[in-house]
C-alpha atoms as a PDB file:
ATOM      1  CA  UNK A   1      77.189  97.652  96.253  1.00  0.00           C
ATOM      2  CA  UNK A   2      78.838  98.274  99.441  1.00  0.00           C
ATOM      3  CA  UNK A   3      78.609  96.553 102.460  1.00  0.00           C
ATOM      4  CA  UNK A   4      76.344  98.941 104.110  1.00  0.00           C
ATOM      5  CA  UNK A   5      74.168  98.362 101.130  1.00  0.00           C
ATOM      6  CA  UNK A   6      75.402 101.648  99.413  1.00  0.00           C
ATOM      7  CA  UNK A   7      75.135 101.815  95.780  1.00  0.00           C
ATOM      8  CA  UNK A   8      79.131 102.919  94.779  1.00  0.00           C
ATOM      9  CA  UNK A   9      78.169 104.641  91.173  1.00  0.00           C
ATOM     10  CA  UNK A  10      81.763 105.625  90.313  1.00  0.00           C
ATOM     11  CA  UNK A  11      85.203 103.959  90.952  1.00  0.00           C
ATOM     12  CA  UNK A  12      88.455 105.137  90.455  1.00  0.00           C
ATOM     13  CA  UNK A  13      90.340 101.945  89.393  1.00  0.00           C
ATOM     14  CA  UNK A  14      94.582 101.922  89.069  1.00  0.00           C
ATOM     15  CA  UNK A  15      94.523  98.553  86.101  1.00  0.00           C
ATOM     16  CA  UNK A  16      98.114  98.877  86.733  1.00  0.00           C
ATOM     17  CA  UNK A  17      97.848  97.526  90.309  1.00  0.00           C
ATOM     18  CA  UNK A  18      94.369  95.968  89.774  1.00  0.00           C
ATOM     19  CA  UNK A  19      93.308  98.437  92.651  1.00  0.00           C
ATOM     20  CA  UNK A  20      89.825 100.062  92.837  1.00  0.00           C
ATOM     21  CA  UNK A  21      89.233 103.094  94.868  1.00  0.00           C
ATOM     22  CA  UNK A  22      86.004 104.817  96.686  1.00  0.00           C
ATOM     23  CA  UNK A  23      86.993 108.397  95.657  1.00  0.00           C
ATOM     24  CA  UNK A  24      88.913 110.250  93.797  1.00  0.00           C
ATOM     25  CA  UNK A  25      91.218 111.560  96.937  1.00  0.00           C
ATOM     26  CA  UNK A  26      92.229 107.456  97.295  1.00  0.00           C
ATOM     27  CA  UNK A  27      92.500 107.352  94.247  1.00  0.00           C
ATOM     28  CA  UNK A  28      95.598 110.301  94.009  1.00  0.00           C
ATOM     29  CA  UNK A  29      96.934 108.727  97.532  1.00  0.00           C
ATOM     30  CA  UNK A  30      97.098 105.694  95.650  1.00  0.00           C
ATOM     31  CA  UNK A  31      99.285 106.685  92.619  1.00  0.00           C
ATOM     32  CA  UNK A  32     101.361 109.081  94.638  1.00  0.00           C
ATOM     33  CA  UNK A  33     102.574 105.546  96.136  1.00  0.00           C
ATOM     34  CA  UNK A  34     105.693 104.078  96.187  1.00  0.00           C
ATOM     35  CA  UNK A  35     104.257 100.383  95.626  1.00  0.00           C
ATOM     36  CA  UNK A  36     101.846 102.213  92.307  1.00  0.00           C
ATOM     37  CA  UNK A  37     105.002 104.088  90.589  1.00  0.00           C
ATOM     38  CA  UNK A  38     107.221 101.272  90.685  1.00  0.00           C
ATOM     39  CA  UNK A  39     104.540  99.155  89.231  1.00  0.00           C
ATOM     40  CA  UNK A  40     104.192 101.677  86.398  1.00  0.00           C
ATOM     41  CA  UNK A  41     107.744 102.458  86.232  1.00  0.00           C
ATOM     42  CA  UNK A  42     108.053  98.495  85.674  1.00  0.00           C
ATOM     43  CA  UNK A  43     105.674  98.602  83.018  1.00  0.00           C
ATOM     44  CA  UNK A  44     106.964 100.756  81.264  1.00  0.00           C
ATOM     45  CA  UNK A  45     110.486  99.134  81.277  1.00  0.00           C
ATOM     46  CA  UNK A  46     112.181 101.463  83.450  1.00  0.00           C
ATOM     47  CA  UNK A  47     114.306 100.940  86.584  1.00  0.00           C
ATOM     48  CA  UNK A  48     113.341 102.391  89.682  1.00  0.00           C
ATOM     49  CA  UNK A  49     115.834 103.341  92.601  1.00  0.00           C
ATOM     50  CA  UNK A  50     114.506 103.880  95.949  1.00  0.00           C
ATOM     51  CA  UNK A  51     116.132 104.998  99.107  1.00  0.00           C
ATOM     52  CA  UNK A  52     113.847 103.502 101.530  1.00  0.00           C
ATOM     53  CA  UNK A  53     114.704 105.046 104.438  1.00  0.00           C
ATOM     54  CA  UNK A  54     113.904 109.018 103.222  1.00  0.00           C
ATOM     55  CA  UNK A  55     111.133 107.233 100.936  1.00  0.00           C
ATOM     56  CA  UNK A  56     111.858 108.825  97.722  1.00  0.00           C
ATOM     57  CA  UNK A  57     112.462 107.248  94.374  1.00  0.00           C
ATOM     58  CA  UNK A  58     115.473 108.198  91.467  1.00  0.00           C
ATOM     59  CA  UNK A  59     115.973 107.291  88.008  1.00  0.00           C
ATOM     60  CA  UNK A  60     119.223 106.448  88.129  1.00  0.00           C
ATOM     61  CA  UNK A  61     121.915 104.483  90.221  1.00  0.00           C
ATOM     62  CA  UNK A  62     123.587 107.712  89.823  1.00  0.00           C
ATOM     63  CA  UNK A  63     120.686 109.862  90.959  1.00  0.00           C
ATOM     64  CA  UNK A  64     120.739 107.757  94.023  1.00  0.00           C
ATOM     65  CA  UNK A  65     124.206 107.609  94.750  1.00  0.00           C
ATOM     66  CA  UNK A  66     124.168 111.895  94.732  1.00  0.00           C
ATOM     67  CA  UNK A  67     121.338 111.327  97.384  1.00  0.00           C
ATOM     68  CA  UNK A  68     123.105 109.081  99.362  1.00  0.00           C
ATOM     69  CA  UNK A  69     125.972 111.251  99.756  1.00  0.00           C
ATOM     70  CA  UNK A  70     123.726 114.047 100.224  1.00  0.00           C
ATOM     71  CA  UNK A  71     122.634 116.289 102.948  1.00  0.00           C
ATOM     72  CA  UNK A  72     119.054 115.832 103.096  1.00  0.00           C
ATOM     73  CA  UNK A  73     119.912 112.190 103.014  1.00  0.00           C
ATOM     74  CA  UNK A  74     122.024 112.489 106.689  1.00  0.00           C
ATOM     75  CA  UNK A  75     119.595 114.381 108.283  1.00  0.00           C
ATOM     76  CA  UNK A  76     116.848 111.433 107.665  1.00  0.00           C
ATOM     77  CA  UNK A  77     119.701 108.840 108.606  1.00  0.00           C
ATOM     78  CA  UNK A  78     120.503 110.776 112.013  1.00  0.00           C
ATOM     79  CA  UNK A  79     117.070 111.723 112.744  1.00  0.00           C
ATOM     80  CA  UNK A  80     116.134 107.773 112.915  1.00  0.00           C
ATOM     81  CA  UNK A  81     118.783 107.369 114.901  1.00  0.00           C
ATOM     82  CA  UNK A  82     121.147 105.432 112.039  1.00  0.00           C
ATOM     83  CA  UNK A  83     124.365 107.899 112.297  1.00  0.00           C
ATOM     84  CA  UNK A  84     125.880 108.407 115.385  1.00  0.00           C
ATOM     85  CA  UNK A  85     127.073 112.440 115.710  1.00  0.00           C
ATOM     86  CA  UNK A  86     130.759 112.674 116.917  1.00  0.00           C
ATOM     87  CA  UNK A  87     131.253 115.638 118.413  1.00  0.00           C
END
């Protein structure tokens, strides 16, 4: 039962993260997380790269070297203000 006395009939629970959810659309938002699929990834005895500054993950040190050196990665980095443009 919820606070406002609502009866919750169905929850959408993550046992990974011990996390229960009110619907279905928390539920996605949930796993789509970084925080959920490093969990998992964890679990399930894999490493998990992350470049935290464009938010993404990789599955390898290599994978996330290629996106460091990568343009996507230097528009993020000058867009926060992080590279300063010579020019």
């Amino acid at each position: 039962m919820l606070a406002n006395g609502a009866v919750l009939h169905e929850v959408n629970s993550c046992q990974v993260c011990d996390v229960k959810c009110l619907d279905n659309a928390q539920y996605v938002e949930h796993c789509n997380g970084k925080k959920h699929r490093s969990k998992v990834a964890h679990a399930l005895g894999q490493d998990v790269f992350y470049c935290d500054v464009c938010n993404i993950q990789c599955t390898s040190q290599d994978n996330l070297n290629a996106h460091l050196d990568g343009k996507k990665h230097m528009k993020v980095l000058k867009a926060h203000g992080f590279v300063n443009v010579m020019g």
